[in-house]
C-alpha atoms as a PDB file:
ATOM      1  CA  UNK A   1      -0.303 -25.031  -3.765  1.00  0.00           C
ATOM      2  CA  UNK A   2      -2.935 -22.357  -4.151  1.00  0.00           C
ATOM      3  CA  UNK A   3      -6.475 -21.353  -4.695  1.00  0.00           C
ATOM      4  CA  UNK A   4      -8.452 -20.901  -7.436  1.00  0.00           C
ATOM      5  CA  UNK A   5     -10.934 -18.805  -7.323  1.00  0.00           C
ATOM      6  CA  UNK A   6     -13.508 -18.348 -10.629  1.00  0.00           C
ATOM      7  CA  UNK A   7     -14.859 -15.068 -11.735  1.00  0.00           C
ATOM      8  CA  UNK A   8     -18.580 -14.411  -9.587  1.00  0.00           C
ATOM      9  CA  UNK A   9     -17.042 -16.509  -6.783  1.00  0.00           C
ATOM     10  CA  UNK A  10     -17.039 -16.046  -2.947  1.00  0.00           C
ATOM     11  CA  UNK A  11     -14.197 -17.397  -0.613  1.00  0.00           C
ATOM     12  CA  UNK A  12     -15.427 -17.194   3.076  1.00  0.00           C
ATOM     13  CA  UNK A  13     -13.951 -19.121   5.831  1.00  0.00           C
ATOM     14  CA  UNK A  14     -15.955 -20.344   8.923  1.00  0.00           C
ATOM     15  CA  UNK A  15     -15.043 -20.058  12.776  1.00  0.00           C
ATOM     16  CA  UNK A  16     -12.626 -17.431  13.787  1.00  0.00           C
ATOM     17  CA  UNK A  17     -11.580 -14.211  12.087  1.00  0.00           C
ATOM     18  CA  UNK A  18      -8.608 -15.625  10.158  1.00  0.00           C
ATOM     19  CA  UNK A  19     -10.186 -19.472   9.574  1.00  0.00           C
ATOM     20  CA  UNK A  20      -8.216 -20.393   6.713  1.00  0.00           C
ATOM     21  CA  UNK A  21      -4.783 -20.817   6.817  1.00  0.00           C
ATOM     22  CA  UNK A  22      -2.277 -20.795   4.038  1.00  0.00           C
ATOM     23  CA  UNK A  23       1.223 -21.956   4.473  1.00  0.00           C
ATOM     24  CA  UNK A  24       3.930 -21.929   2.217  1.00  0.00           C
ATOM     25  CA  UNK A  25       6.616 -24.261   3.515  1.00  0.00           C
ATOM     26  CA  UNK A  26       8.053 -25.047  -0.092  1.00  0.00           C
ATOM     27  CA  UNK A  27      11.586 -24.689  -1.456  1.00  0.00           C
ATOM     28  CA  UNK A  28      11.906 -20.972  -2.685  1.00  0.00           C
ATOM     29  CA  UNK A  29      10.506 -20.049  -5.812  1.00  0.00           C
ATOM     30  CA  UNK A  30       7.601 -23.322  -5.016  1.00  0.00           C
ATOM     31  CA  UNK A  31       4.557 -20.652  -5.021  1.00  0.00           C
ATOM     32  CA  UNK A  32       3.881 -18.000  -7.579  1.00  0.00           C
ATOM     33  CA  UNK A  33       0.741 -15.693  -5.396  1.00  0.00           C
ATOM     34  CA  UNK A  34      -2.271 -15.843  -4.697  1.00  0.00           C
ATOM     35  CA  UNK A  35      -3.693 -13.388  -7.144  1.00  0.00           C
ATOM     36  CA  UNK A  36      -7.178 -13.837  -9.726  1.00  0.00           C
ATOM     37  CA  UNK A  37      -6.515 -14.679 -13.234  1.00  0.00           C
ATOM     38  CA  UNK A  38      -8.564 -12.655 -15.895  1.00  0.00           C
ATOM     39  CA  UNK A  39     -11.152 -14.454 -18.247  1.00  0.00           C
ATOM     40  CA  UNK A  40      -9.666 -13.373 -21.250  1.00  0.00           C
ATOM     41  CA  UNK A  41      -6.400 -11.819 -22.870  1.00  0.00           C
ATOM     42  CA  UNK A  42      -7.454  -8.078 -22.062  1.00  0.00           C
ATOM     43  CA  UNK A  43      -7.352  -7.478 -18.157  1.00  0.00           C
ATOM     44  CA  UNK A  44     -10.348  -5.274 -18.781  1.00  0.00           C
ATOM     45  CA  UNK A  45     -12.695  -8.822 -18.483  1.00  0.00           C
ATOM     46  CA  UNK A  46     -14.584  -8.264 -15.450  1.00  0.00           C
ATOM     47  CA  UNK A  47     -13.629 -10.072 -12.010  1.00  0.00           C
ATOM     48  CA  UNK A  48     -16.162  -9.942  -9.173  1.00  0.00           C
ATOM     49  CA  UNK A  49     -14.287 -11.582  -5.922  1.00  0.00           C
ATOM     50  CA  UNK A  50     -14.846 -11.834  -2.942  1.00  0.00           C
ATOM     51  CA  UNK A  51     -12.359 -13.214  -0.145  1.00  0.00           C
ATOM     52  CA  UNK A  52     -12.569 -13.091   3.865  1.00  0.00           C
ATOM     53  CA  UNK A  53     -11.223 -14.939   7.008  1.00  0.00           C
ATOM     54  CA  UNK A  54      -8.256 -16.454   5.068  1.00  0.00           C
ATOM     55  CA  UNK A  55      -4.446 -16.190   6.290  1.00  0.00           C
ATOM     56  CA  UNK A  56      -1.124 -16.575   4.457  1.00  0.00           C
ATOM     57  CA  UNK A  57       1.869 -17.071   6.228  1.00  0.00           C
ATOM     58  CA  UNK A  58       5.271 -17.416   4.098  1.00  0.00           C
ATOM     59  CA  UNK A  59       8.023 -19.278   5.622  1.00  0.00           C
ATOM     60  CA  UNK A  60       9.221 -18.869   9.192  1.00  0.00           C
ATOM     61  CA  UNK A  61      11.837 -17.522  11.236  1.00  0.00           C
ATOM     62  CA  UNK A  62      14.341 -20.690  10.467  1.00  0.00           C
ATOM     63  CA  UNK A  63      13.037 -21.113   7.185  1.00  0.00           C
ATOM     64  CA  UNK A  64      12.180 -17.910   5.178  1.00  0.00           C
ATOM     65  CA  UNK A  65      11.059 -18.288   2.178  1.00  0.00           C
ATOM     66  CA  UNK A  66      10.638 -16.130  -1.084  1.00  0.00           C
ATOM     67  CA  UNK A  67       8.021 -16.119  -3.519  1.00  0.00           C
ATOM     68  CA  UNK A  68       8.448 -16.660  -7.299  1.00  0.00           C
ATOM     69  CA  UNK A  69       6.740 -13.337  -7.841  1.00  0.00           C
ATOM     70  CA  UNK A  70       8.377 -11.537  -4.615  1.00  0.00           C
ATOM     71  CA  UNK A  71       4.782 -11.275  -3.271  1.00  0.00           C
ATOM     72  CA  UNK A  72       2.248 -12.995  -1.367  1.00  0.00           C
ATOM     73  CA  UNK A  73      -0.871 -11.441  -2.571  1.00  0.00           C
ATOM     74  CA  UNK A  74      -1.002  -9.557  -6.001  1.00  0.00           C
ATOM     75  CA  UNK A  75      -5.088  -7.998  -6.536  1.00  0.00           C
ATOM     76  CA  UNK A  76      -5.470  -7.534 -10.152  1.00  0.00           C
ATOM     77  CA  UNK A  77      -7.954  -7.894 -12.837  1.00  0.00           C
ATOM     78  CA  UNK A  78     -10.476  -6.357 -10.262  1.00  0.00           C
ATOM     79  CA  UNK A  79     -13.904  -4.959 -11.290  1.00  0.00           C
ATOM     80  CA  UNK A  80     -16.391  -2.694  -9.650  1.00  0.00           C
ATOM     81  CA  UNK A  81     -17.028  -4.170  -5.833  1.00  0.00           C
ATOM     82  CA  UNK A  82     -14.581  -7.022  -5.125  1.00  0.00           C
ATOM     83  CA  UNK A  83     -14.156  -7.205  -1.568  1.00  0.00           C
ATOM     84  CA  UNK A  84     -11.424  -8.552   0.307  1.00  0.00           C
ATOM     85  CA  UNK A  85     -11.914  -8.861   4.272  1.00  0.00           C
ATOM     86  CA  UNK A  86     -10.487 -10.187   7.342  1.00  0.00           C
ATOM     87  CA  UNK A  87      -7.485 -11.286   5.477  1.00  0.00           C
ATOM     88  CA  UNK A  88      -4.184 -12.145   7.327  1.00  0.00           C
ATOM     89  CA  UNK A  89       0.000 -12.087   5.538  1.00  0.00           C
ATOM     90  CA  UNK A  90       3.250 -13.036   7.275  1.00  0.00           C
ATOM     91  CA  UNK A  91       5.974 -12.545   5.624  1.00  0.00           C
ATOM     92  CA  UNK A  92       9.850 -13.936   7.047  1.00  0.00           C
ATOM     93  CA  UNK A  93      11.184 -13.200   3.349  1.00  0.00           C
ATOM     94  CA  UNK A  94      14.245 -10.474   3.086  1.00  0.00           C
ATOM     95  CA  UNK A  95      13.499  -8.399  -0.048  1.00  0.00           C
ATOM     96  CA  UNK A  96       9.642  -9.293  -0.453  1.00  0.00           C
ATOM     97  CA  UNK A  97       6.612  -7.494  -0.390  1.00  0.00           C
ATOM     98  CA  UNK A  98       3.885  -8.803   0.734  1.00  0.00           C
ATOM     99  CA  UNK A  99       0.725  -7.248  -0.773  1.00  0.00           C
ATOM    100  CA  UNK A 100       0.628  -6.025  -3.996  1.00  0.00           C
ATOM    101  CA  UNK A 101      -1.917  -3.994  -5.494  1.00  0.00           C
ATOM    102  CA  UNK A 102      -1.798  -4.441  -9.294  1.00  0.00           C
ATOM    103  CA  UNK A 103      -0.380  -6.508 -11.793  1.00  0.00           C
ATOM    104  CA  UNK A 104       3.836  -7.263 -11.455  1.00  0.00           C
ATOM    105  CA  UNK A 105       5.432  -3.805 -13.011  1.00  0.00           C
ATOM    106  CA  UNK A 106       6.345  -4.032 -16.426  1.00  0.00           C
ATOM    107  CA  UNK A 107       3.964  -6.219 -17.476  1.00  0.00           C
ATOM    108  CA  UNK A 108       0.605  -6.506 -19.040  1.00  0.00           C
ATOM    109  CA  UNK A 109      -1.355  -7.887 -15.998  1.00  0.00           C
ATOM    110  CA  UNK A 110      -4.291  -5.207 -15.509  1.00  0.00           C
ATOM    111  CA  UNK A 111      -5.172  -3.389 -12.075  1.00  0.00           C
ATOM    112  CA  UNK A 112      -8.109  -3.394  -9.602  1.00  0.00           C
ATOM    113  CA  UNK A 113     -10.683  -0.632 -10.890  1.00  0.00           C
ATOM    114  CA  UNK A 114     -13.709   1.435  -9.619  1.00  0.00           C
ATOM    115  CA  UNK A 115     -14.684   1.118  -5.744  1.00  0.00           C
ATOM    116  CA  UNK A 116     -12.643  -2.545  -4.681  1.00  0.00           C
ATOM    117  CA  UNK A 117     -12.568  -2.446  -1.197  1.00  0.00           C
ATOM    118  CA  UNK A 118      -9.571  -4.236   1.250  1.00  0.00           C
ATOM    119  CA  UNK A 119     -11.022  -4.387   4.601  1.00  0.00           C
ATOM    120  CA  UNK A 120      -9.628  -5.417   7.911  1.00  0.00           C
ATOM    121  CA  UNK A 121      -5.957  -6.104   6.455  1.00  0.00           C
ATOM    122  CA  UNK A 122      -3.329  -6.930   8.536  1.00  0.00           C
ATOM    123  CA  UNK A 123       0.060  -7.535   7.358  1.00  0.00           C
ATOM    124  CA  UNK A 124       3.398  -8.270   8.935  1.00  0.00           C
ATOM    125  CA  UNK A 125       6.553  -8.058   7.164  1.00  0.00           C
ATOM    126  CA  UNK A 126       8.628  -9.219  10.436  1.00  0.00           C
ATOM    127  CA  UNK A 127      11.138  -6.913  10.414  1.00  0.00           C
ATOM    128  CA  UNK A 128      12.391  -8.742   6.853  1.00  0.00           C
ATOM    129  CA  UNK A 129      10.484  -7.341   4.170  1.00  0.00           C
ATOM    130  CA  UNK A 130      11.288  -4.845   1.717  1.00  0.00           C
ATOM    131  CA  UNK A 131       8.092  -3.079   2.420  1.00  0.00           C
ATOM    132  CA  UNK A 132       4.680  -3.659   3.098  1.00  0.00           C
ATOM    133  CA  UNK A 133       2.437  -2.520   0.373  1.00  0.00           C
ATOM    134  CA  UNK A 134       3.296  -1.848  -3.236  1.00  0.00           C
ATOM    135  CA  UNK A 135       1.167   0.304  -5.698  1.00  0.00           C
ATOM    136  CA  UNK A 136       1.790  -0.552  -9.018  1.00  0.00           C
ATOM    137  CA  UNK A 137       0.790   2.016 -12.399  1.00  0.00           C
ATOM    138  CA  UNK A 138       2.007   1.945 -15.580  1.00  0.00           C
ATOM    139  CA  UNK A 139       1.215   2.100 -19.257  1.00  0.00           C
ATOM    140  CA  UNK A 140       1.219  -1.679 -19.705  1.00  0.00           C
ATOM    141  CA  UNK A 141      -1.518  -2.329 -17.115  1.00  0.00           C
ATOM    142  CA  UNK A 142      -3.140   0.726 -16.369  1.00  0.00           C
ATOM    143  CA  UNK A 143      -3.627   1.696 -12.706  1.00  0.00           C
ATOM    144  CA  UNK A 144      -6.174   1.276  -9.369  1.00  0.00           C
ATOM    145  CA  UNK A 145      -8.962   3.505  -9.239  1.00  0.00           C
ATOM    146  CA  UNK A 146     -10.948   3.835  -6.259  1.00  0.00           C
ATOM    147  CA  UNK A 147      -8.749   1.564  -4.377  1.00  0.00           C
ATOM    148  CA  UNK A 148      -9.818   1.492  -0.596  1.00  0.00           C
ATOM    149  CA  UNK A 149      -8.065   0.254   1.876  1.00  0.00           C
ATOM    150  CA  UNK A 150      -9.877   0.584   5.409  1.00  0.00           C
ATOM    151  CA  UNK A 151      -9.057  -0.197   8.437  1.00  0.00           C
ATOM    152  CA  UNK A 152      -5.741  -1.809   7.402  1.00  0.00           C
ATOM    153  CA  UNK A 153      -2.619  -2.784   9.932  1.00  0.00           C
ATOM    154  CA  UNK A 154       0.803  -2.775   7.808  1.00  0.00           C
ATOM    155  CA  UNK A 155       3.526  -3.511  10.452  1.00  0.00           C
ATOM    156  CA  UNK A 156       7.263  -4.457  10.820  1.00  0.00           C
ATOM    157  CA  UNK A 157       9.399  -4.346   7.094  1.00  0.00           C
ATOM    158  CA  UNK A 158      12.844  -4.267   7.289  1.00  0.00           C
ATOM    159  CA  UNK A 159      14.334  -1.414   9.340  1.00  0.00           C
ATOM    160  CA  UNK A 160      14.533   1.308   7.795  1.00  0.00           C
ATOM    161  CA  UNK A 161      12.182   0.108   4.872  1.00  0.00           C
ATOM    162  CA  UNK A 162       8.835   1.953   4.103  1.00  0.00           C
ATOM    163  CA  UNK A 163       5.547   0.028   4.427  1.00  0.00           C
ATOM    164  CA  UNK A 164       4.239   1.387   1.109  1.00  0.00           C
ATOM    165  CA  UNK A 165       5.278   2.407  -1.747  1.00  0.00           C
ATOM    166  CA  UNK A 166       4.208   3.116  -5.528  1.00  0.00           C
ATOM    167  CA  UNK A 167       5.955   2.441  -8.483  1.00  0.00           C
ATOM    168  CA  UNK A 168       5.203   3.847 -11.925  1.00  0.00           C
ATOM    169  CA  UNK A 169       6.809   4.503 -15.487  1.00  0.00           C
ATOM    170  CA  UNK A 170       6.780   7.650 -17.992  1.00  0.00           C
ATOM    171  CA  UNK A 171       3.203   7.668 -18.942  1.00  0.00           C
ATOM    172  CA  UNK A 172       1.301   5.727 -16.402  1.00  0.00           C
ATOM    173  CA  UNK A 173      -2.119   6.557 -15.566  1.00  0.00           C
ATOM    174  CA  UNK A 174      -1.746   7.598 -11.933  1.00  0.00           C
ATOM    175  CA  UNK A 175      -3.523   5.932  -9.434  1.00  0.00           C
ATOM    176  CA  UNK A 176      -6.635   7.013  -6.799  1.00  0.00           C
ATOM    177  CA  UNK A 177      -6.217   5.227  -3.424  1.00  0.00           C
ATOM    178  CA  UNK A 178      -8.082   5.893  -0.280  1.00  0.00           C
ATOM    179  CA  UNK A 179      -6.814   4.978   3.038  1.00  0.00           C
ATOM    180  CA  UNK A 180      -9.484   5.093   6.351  1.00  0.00           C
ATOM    181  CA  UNK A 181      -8.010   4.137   9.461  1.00  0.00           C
ATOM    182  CA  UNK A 182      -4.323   3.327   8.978  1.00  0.00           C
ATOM    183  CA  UNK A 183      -1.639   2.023  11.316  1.00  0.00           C
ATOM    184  CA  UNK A 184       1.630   1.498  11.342  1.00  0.00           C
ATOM    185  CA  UNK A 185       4.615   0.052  12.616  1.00  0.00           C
ATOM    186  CA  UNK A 186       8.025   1.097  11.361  1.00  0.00           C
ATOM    187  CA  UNK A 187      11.470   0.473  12.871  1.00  0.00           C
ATOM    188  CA  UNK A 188      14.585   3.058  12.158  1.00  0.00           C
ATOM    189  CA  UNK A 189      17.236   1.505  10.665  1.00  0.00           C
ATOM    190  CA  UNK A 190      21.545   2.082  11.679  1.00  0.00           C
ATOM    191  CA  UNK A 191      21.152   5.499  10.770  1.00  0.00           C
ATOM    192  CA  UNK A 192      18.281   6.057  13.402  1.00  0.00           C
ATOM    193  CA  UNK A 193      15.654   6.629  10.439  1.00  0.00           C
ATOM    194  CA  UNK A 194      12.783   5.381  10.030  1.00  0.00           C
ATOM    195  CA  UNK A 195      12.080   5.489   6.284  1.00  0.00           C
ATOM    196  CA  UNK A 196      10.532   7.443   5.211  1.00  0.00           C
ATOM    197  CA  UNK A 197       7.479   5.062   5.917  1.00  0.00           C
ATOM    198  CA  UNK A 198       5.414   6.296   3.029  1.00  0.00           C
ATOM    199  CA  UNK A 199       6.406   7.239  -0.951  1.00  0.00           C
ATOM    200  CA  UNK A 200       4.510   8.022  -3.473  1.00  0.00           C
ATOM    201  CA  UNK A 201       6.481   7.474  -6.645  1.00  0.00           C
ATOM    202  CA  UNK A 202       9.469   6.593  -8.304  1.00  0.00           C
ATOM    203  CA  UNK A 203      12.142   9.271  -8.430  1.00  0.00           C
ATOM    204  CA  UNK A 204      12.625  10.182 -12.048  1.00  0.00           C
ATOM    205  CA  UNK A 205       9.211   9.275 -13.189  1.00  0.00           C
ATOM    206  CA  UNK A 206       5.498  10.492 -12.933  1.00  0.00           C
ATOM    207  CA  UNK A 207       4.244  10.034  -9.789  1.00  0.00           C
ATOM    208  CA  UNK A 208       2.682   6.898  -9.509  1.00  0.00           C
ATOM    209  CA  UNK A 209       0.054   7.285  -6.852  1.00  0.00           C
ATOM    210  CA  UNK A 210      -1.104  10.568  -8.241  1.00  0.00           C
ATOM    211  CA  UNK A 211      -4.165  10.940  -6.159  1.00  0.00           C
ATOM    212  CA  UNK A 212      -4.557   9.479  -2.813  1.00  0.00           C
ATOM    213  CA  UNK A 213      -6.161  10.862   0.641  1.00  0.00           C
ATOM    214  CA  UNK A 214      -5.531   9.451   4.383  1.00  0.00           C
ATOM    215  CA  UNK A 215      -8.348   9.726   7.094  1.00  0.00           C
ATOM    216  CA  UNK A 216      -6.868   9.170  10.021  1.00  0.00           C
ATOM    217  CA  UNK A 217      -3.663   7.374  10.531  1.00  0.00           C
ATOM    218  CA  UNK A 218      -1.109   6.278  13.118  1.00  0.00           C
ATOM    219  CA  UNK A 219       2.489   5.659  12.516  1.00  0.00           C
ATOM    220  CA  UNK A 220       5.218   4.383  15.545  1.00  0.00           C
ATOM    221  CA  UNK A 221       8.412   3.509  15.436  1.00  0.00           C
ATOM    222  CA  UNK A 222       9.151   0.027  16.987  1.00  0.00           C
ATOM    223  CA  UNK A 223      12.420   1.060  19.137  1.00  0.00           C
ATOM    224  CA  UNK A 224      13.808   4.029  20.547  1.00  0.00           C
ATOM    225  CA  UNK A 225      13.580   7.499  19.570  1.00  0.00           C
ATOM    226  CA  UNK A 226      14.577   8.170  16.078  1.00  0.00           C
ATOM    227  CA  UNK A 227      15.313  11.258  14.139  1.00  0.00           C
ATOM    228  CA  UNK A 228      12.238  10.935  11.322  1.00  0.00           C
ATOM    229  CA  UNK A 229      12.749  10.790   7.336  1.00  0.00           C
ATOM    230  CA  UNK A 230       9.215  12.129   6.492  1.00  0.00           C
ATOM    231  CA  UNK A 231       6.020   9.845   6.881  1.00  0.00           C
ATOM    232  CA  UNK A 232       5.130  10.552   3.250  1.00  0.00           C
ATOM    233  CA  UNK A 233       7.305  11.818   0.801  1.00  0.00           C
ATOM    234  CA  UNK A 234       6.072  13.008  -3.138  1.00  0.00           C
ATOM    235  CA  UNK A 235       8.520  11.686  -5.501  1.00  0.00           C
ATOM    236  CA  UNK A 236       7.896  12.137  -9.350  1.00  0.00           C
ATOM    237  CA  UNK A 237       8.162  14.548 -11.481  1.00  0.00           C
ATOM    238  CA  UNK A 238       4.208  15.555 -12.081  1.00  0.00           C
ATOM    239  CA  UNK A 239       2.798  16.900  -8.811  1.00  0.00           C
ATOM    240  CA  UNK A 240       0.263  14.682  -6.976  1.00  0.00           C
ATOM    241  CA  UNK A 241      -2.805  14.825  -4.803  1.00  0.00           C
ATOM    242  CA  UNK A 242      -2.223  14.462  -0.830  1.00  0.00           C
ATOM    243  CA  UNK A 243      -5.151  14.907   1.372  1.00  0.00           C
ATOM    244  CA  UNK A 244      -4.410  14.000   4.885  1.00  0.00           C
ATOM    245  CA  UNK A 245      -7.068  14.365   7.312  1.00  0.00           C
ATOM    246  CA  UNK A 246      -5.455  13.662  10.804  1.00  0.00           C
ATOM    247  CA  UNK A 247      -2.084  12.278  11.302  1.00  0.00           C
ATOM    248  CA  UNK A 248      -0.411  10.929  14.610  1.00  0.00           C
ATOM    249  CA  UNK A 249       2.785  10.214  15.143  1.00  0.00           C
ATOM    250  CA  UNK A 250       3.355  10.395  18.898  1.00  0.00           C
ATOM    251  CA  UNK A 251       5.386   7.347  19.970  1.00  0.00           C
ATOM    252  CA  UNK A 252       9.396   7.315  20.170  1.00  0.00           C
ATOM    253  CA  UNK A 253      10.309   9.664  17.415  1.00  0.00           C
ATOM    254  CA  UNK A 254      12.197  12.958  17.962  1.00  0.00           C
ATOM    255  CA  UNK A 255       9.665  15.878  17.296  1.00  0.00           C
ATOM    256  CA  UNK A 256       8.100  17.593  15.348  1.00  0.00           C
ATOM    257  CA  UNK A 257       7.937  14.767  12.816  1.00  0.00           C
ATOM    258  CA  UNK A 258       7.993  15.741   9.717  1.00  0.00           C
ATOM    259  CA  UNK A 259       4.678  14.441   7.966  1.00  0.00           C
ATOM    260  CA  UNK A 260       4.966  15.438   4.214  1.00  0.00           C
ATOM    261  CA  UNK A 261       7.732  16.097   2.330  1.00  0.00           C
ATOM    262  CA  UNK A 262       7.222  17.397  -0.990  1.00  0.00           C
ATOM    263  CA  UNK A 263       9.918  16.734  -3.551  1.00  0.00           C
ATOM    264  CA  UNK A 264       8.663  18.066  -6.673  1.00  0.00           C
ATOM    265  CA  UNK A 265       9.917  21.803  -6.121  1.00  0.00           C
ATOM    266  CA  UNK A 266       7.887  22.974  -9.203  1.00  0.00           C
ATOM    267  CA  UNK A 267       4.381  22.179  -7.216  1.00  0.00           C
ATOM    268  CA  UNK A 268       5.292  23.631  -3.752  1.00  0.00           C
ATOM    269  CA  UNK A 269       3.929  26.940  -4.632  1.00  0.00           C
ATOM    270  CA  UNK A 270       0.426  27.413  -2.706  1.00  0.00           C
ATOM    271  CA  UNK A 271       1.013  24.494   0.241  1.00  0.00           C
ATOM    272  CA  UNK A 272       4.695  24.244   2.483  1.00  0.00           C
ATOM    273  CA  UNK A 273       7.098  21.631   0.882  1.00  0.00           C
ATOM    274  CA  UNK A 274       7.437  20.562   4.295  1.00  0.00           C
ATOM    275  CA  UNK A 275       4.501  19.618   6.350  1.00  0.00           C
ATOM    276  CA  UNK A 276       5.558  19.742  10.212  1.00  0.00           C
ATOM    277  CA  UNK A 277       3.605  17.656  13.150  1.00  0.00           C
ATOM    278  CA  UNK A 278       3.143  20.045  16.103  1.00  0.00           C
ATOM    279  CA  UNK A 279       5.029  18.611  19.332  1.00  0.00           C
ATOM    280  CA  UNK A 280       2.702  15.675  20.247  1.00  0.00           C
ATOM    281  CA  UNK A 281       3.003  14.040  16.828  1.00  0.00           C
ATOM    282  CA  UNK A 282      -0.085  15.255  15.204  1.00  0.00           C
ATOM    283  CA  UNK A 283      -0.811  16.875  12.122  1.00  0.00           C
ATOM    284  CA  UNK A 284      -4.647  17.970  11.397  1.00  0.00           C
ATOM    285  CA  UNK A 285      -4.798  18.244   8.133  1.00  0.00           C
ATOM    286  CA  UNK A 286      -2.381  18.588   4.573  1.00  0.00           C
ATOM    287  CA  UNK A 287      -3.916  18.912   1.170  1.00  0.00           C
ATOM    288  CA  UNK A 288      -1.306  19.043  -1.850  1.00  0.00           C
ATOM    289  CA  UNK A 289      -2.494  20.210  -4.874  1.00  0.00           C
ATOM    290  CA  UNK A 290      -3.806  20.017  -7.521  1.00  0.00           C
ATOM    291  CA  UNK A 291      -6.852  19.051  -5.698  1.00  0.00           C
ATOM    292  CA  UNK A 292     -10.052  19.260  -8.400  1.00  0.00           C
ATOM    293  CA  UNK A 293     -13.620  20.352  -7.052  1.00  0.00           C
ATOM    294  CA  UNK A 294     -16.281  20.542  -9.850  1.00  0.00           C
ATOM    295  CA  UNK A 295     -18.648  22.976  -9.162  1.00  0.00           C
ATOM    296  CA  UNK A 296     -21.093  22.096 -12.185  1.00  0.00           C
ATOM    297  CA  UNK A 297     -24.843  21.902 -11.102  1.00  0.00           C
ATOM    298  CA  UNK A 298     -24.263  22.676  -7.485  1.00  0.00           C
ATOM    299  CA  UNK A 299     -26.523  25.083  -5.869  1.00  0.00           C
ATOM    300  CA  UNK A 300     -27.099  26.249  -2.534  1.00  0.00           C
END
C-alpha cells in the first residue's frame, strides 16, 4: 500500500480538511513510509512536492501496528519549495515515530533543503510513541535547511517521551529549523516528568539541530501537576543556536518551568545555562549563542 508521487507532482485531496485517508491495517512490518524517492543515485536530484488534505492513521488501539521503517512519514530528497499542508498522522505504535524529517540515520537517503514548508501538521502519537518528530543530520545525508514547520500540533508520545528530537553523528552538517506557532501535548511519566519535551542532539555528538528558532509556542502536560525536565534541552558537544521568541507553559506543571536547559557547559558563558519561566509559565524570549548577524552593506 502507498503512494507514489513523481517529481513536479501535486497531491491535493477534495472535501474536508483531511480528505484522504490512509490506513495501515497490515501485519507489522507490511508498510515501509510514505516518503519521495529521488530521481537519481545522489539525493541532491531535485524534488518539487506538493501534498495537502491527506491523513495516515497506523493501526489502532487493539491492533497497533509498527512500521518497517519505525515511521509514518519520512520528507527527504526535498528541494527549494515543497509544501506539505493540512496533513493528518496517528500513530498506536510503542517505540515509533511518526514524522521524520530526513532520510533514516545512518544512511545515504538525502534531507529536505532550502525553504520546504510543513503547514497545518497535526500529529498524535497516542500516548504510545517514542516521540513525535525526529530531526535527522549526519555526514551520510547531509541535513534540513530552512525547514519550516508552521502552525504544527505534535501531541500525546509515550509518557514521559519528548515530542521532538534530533539525532546526529561526529561531523554532521547541523541543521536550520524554524518553528511558528507550536503546540504541544506531553504527559509526565512514573517519575512525574514530563520529558524533557524538546532535545536538540545526541549526547556525545555534535549537536544535531544546530540552529533552530521558536515563535511562539505552547507546551501542557496532559495530567496532573508535574515537576518539569526542561522544555528544551542542548545536548552535543558544539554549542547551538536557540532563539525562542515567546514560550508558555501555564497548564498543570509545578512552576517556574524550566524552559532551556543548556548542557554544553563550555557555551554557557554570555546567556544562563538555565532559562527559567516566570510564575505563569511564560518565558519572553531566550537566544543561545552563537547567534550570527552580518552587518555587510547595511546602512541606516
Amino acid at each position: 500500500m502507498g503512494i507514489l508521487q513523481y517529481d513536479n507532482t501535486n497531491i491535493e485531496a477534495d472535501g474536508s480538511v483531511y480528505g484522504c485517508l490512509i490506513k495501515n491495517t497490515t501485519a507489522n512490518g507490511g508498510i515501509y513510509a510514505l516518503y519521495a524517492t529521488a530521481l537519481g543515485a545522489s539525493y541532491s536530484a531535485g524534488n518539487y512536492i506538493k501534498m495537502s488534505g491527506v491523513a495516515f492513521q497506523n493501526g489502532t488501539y487493539t491492533s497497533p501496528i509498527t512500521t518497517a521503517s519505525g515511521h509514518d512519514v519520512i520528507m527527504q530528497y526535498l528541494t527549494d519549495g515543497s509544501e506539505f499542508k493540512d496533513i493528518s498522522l496517528t500513530d498506536y505504535a510503542a517505540g515509533q515515530i511518526p514524522w521524520q524529517v530526513g532520510g533514516n540515520f545512518g544512511s545515504g537517503e538525502g534531507s529536505p533543503c532550502c525553504t520546504v514548508i510543513a503547514q497545518n501538521i497535526v500529529v498524535n502519537g497516542m500516548y504510545r510513541t517514542a516521540g513525535i518528530m525526529q530531526i535527522t543530520a549526519n555526514s551520510a545525508n547531509g541535513a534540513a535547511n530552512l525547514f519550516t514547520c508552521l502552525n504544527c500540533s505534535l501531541d500525546h508520545p509515550a509518557p514521559g517521551s519528548p515530542s521532538i528530537t534530533c539525532i546526529g553523528s561526529t561531523g554532521a552538517e547541523q541543521v536550520h529549523v524554524a518553528f511558528d506557532h507550536l503546540y504541544e501535548e506531553v504527559m509526565y511519566n512514573s517519575a512525574s516528568d514530563i520529558g524533557p519535551a524538546n532535545v536538540s542532539g545526541t549526547p556525545g555528538y555534535a549537536n544535531a539541530c544546530g540552529y533552530i528558532s521558536v515563535h511562539d509556542e505552547e507546551i501542557k502536560n496532559e495530567g496532573s501537576y508535574a515537576t518539569s525536565q526542561p522544555l528544551w534541552q542542548l545536548n552535543g558537544t558544539s554549542p547551538a543556536s536557540l532563539l525562542i521568541e515567546g514560550s508558555s507553559s501555564p497548564f498543570t506543571f509545578k512552576t517556574p518551568v524550566i524552559v532551556v536547559q543548556n548542557n554544553i557547559p563550555a557555551s554557557c558563558t554570555s546567556v544562563p545555562c538555565n532559562a527559567v519561566a516566570d510564575a505563569s509559565g511564560v518565558l519572553a524570549l531566550y537566544a543561545m549563542s552563537p547567534v550570527y548577524v552580518n552587518t555587510v552593506g547595511l546602512s541606516h
